[in-house]
PDB file of N, CA and C in Angstrom:
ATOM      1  N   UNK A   1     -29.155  -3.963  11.874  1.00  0.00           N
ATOM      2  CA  UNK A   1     -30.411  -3.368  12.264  1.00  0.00           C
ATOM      3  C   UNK A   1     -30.249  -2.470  13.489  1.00  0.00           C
ATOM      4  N   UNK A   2     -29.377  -2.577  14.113  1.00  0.00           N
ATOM      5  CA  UNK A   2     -29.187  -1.962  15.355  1.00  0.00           C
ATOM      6  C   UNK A   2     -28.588  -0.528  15.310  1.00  0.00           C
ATOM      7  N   UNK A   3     -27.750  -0.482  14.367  1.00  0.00           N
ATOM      8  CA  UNK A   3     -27.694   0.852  13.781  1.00  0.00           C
ATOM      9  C   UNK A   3     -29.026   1.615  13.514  1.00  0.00           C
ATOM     10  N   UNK A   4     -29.355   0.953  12.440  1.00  0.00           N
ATOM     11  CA  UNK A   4     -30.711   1.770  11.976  1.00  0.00           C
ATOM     12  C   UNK A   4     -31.303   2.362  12.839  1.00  0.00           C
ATOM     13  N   UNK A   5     -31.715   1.294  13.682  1.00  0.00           N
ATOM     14  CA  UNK A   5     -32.576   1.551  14.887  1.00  0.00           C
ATOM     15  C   UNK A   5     -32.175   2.424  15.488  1.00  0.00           C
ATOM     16  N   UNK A   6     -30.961   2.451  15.860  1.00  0.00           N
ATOM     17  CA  UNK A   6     -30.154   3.537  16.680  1.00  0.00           C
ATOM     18  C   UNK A   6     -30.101   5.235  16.289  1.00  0.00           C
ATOM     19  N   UNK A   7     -30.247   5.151  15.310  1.00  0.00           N
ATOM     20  CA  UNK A   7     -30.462   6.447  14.286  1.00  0.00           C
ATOM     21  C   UNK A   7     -31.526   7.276  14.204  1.00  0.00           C
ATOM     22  N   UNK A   8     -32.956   6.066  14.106  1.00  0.00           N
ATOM     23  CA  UNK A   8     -34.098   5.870  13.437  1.00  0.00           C
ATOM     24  C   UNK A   8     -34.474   6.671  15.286  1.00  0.00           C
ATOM     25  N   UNK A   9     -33.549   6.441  16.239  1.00  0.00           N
ATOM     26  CA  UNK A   9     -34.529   6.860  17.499  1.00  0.00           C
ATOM     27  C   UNK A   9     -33.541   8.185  18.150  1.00  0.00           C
ATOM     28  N   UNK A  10     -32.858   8.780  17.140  1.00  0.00           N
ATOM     29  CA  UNK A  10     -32.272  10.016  17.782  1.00  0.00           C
ATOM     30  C   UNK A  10     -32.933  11.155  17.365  1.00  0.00           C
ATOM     31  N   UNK A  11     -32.739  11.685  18.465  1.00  0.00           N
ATOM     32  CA  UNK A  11     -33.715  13.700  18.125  1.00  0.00           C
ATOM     33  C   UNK A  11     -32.493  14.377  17.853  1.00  0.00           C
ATOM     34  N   UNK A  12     -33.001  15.537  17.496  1.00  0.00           N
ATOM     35  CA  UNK A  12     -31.648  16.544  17.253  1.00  0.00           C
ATOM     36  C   UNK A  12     -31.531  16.752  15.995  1.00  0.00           C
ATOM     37  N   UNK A  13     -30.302  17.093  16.038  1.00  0.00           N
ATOM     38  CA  UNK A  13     -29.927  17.981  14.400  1.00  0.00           C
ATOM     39  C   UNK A  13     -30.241  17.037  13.275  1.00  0.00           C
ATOM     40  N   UNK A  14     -30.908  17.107  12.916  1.00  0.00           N
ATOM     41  CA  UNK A  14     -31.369  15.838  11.535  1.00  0.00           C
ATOM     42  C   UNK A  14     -31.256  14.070  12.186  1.00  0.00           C
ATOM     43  N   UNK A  15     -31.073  14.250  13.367  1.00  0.00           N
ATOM     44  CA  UNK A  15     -30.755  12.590  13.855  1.00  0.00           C
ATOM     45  C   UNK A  15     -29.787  11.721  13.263  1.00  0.00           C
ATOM     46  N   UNK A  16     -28.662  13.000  13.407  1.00  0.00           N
ATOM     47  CA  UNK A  16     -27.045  12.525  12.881  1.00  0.00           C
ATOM     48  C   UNK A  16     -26.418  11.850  14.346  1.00  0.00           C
ATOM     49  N   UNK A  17     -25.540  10.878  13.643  1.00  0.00           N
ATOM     50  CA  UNK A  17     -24.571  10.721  15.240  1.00  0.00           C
ATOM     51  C   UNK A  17     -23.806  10.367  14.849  1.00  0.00           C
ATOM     52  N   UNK A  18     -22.265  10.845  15.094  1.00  0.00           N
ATOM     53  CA  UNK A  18     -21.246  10.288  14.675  1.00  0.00           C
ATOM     54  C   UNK A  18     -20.412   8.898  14.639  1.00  0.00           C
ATOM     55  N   UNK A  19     -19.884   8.605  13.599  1.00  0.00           N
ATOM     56  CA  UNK A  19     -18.972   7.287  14.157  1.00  0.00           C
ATOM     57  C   UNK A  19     -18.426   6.993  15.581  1.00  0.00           C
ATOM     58  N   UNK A  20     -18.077   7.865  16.305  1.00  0.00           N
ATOM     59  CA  UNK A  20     -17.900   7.273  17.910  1.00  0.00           C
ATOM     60  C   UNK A  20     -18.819   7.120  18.535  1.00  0.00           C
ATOM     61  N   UNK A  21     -20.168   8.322  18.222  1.00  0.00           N
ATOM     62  CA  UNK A  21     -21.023   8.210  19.346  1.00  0.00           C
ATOM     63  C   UNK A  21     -21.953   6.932  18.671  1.00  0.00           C
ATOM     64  N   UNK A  22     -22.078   5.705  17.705  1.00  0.00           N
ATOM     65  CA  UNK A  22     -22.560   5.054  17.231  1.00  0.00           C
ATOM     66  C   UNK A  22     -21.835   4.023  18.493  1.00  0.00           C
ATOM     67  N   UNK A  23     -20.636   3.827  17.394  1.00  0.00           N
ATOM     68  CA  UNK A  23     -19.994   2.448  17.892  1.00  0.00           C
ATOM     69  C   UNK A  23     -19.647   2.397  19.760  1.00  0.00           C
ATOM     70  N   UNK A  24     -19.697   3.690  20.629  1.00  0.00           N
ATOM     71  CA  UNK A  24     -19.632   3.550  21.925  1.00  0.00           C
ATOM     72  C   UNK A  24     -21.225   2.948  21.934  1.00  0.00           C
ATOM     73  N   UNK A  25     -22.720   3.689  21.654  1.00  0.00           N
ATOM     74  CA  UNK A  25     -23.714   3.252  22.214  1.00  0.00           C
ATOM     75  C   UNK A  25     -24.042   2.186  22.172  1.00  0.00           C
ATOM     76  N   UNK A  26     -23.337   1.088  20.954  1.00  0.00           N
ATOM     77  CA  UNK A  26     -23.697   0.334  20.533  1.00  0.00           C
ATOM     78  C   UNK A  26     -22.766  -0.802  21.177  1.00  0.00           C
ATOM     79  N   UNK A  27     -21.775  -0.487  21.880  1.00  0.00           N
ATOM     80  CA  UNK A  27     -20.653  -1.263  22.562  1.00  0.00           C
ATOM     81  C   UNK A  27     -19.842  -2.226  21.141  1.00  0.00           C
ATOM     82  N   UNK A  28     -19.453  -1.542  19.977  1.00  0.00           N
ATOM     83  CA  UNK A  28     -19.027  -2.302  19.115  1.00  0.00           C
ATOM     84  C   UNK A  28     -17.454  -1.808  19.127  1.00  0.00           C
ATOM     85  N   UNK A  29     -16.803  -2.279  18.891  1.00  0.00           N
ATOM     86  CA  UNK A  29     -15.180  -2.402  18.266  1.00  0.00           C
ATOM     87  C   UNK A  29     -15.428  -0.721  16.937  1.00  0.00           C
ATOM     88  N   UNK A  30     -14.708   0.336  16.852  1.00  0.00           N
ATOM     89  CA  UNK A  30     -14.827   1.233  15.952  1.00  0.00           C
ATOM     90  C   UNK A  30     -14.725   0.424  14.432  1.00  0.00           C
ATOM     91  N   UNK A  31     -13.390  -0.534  14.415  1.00  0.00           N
ATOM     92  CA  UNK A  31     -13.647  -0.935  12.807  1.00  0.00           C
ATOM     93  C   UNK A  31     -14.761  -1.604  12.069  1.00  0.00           C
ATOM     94  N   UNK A  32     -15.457  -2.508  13.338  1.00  0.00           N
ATOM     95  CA  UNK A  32     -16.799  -2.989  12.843  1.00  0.00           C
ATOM     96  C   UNK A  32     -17.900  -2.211  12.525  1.00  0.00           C
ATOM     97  N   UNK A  33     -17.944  -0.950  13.554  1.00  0.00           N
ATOM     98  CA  UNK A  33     -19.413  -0.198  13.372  1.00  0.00           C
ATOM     99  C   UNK A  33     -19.002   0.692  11.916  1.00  0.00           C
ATOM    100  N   UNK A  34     -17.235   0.655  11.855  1.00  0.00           N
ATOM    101  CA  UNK A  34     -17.634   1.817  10.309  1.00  0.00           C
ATOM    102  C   UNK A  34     -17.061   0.652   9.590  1.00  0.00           C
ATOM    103  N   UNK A  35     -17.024   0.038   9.224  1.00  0.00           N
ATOM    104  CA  UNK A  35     -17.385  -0.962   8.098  1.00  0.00           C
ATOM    105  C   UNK A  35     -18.728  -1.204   7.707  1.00  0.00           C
ATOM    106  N   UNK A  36     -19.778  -1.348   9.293  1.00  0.00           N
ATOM    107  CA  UNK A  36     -21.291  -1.717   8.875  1.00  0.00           C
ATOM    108  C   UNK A  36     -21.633  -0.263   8.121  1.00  0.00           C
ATOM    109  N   UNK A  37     -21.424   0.945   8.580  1.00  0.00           N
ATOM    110  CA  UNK A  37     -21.547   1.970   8.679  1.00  0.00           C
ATOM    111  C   UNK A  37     -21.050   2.730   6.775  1.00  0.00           C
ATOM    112  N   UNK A  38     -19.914   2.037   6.736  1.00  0.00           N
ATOM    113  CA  UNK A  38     -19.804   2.328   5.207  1.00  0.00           C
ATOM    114  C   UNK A  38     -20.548   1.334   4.049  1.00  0.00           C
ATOM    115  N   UNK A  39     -20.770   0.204   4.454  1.00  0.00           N
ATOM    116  CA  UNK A  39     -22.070  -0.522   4.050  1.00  0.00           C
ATOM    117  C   UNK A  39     -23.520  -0.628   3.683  1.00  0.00           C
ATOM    118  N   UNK A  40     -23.976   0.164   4.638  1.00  0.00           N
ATOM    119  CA  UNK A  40     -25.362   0.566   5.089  1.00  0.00           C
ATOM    120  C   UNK A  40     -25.363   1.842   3.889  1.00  0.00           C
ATOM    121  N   UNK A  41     -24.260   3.146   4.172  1.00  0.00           N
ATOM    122  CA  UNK A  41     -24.167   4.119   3.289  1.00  0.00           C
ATOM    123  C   UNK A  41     -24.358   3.628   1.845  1.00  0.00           C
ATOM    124  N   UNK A  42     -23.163   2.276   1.345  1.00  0.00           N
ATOM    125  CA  UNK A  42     -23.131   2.118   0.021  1.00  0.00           C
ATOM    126  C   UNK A  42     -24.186   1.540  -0.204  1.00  0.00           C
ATOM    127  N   UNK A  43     -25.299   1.148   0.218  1.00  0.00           N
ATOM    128  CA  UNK A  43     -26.913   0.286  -0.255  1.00  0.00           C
ATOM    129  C   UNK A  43     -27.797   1.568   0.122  1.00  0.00           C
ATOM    130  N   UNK A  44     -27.679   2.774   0.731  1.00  0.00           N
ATOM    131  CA  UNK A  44     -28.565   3.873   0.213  1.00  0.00           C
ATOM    132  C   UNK A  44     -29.362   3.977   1.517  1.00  0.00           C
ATOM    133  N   UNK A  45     -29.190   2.875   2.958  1.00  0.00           N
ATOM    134  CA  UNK A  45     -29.533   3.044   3.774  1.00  0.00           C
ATOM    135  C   UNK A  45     -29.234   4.087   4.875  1.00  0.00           C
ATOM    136  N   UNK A  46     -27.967   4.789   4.625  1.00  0.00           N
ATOM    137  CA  UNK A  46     -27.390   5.543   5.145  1.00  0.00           C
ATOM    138  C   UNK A  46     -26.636   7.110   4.533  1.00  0.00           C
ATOM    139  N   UNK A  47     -27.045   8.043   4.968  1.00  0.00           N
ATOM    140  CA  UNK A  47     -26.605   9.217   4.351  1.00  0.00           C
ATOM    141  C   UNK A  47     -25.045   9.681   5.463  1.00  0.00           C
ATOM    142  N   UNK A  48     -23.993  10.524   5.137  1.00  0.00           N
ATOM    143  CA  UNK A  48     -23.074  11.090   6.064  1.00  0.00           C
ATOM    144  C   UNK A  48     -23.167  12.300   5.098  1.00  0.00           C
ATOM    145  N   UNK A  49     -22.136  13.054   6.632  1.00  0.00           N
ATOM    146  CA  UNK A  49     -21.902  14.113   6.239  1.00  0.00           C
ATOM    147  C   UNK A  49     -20.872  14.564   7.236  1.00  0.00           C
ATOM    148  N   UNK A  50     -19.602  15.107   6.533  1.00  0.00           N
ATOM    149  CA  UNK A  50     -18.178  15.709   7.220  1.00  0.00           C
ATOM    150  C   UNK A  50     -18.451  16.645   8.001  1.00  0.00           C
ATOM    151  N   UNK A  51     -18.054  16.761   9.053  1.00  0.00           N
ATOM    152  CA  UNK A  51     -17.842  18.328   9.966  1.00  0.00           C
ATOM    153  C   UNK A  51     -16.395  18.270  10.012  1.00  0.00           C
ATOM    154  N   UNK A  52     -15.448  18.693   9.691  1.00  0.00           N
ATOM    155  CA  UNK A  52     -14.085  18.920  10.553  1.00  0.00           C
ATOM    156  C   UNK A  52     -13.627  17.055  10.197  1.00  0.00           C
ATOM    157  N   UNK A  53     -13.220  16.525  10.739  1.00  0.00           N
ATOM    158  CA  UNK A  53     -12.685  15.658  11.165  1.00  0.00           C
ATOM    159  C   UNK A  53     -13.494  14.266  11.430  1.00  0.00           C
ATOM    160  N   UNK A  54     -14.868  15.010  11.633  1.00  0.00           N
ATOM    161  CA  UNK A  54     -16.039  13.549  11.764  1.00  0.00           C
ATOM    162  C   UNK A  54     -16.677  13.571  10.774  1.00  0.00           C
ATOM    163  N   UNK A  55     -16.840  12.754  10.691  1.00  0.00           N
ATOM    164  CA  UNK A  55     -18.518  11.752   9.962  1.00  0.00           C
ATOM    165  C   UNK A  55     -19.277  11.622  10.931  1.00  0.00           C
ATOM    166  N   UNK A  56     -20.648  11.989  10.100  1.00  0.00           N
ATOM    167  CA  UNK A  56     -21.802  12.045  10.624  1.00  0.00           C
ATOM    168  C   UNK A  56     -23.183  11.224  10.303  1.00  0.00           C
ATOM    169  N   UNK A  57     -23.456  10.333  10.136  1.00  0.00           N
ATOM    170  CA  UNK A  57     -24.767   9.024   9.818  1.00  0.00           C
ATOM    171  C   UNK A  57     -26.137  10.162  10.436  1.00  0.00           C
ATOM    172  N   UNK A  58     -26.744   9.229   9.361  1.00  0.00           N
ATOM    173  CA  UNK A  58     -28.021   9.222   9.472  1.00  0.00           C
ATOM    174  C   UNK A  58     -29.257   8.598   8.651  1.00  0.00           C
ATOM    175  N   UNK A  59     -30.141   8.318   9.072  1.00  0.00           N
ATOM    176  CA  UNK A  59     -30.827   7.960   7.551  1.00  0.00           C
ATOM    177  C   UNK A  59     -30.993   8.648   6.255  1.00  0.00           C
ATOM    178  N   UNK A  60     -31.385   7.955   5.455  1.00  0.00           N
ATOM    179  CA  UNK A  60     -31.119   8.404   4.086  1.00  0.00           C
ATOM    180  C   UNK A  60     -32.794   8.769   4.093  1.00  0.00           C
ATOM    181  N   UNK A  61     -33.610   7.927   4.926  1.00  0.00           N
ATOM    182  CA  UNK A  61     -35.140   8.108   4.196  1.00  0.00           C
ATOM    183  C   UNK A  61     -35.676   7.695   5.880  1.00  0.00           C
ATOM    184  N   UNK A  62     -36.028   8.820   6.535  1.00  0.00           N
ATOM    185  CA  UNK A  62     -36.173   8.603   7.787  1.00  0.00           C
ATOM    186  C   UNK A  62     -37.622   7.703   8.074  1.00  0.00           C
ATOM    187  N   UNK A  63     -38.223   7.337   6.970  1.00  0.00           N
ATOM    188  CA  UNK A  63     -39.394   6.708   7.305  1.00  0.00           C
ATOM    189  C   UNK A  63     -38.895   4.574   7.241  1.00  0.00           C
ATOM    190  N   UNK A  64     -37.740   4.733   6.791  1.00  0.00           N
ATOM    191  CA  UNK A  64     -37.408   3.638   6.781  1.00  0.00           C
ATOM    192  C   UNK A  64     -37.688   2.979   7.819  1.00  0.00           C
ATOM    193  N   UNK A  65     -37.582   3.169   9.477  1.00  0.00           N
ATOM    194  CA  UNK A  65     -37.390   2.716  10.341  1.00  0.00           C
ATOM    195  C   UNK A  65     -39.395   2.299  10.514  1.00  0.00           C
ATOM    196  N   UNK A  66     -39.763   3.182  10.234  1.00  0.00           N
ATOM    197  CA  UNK A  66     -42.136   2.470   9.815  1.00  0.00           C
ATOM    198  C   UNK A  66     -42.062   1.197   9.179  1.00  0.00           C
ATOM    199  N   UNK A  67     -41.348   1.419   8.053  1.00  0.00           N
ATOM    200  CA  UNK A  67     -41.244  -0.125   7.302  1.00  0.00           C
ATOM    201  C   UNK A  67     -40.602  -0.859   8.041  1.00  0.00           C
ATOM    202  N   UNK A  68     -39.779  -0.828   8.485  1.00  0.00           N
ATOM    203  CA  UNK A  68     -38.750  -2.156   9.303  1.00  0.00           C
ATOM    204  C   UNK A  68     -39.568  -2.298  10.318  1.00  0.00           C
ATOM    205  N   UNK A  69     -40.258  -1.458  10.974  1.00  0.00           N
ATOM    206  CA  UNK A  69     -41.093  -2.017  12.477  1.00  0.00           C
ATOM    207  C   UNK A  69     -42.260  -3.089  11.918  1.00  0.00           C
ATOM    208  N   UNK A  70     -42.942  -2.244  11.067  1.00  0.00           N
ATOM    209  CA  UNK A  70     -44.023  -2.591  10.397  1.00  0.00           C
ATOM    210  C   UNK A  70     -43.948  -4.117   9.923  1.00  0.00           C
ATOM    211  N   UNK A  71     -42.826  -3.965   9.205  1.00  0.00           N
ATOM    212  CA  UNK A  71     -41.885  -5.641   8.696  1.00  0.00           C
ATOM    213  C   UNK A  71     -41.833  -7.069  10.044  1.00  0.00           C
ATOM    214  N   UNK A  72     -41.315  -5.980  11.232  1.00  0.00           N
ATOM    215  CA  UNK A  72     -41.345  -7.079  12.325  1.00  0.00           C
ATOM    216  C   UNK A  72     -42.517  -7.029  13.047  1.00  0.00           C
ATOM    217  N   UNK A  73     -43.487  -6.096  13.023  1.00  0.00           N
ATOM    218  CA  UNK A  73     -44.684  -6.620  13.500  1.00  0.00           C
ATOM    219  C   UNK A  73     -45.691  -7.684  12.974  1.00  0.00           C
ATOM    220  N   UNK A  74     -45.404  -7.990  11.483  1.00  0.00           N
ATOM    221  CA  UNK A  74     -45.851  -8.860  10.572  1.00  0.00           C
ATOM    222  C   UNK A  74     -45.014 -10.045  10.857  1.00  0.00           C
ATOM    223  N   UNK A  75     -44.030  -9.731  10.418  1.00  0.00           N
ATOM    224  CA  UNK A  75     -43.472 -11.107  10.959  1.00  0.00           C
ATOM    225  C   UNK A  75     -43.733 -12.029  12.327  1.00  0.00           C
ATOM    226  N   UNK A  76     -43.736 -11.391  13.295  1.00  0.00           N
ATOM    227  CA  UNK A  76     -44.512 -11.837  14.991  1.00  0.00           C
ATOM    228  C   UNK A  76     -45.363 -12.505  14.846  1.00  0.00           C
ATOM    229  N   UNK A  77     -46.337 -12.172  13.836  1.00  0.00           N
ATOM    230  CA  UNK A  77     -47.626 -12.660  13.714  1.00  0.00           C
ATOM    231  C   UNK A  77     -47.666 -13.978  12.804  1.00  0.00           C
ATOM    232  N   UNK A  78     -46.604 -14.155  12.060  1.00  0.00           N
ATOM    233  CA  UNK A  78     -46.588 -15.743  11.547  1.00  0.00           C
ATOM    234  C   UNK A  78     -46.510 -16.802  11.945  1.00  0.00           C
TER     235      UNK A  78
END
């Protein structure tokens, strides 16, 4: 979720961020964040895209991150 989230709250060029600038913000180990990262992609939660040498994340359906809030604001309330 912390990805998502992480994504779900960047401005800029389509609210891409690359595999380093993920796994530094996120203080994760690089093989973990692109494992979650090729994960997230293969279930449709995640779109990339190559420049040169990087990969680039982002959401696949930028409204995803309404439902997931929406999800834990409901949940709070149980």
């Amino acid at each position: 979720m912390a990805i998502v989230d992480l994504l779900g709250k960047t401005k800029g060029k389509d609210s891409q961020m690359s595999v380093t600038d993920i796994y530094q913000a996120l203080d994760l180990p690089q093989a973990i964040a692109s494992q979650h990262l090729i994960t997230l992609k293969d279930r449709g939660v995640l779109k990339s895209s190559k420049v040169g040498t990087k990969i680039y994340y982002s959401l696949a359906v930028p409204q995803l991150l309404k439902v997931i809030d929406t999800l834990e604001d409901y949940s709070g309330r149980l």
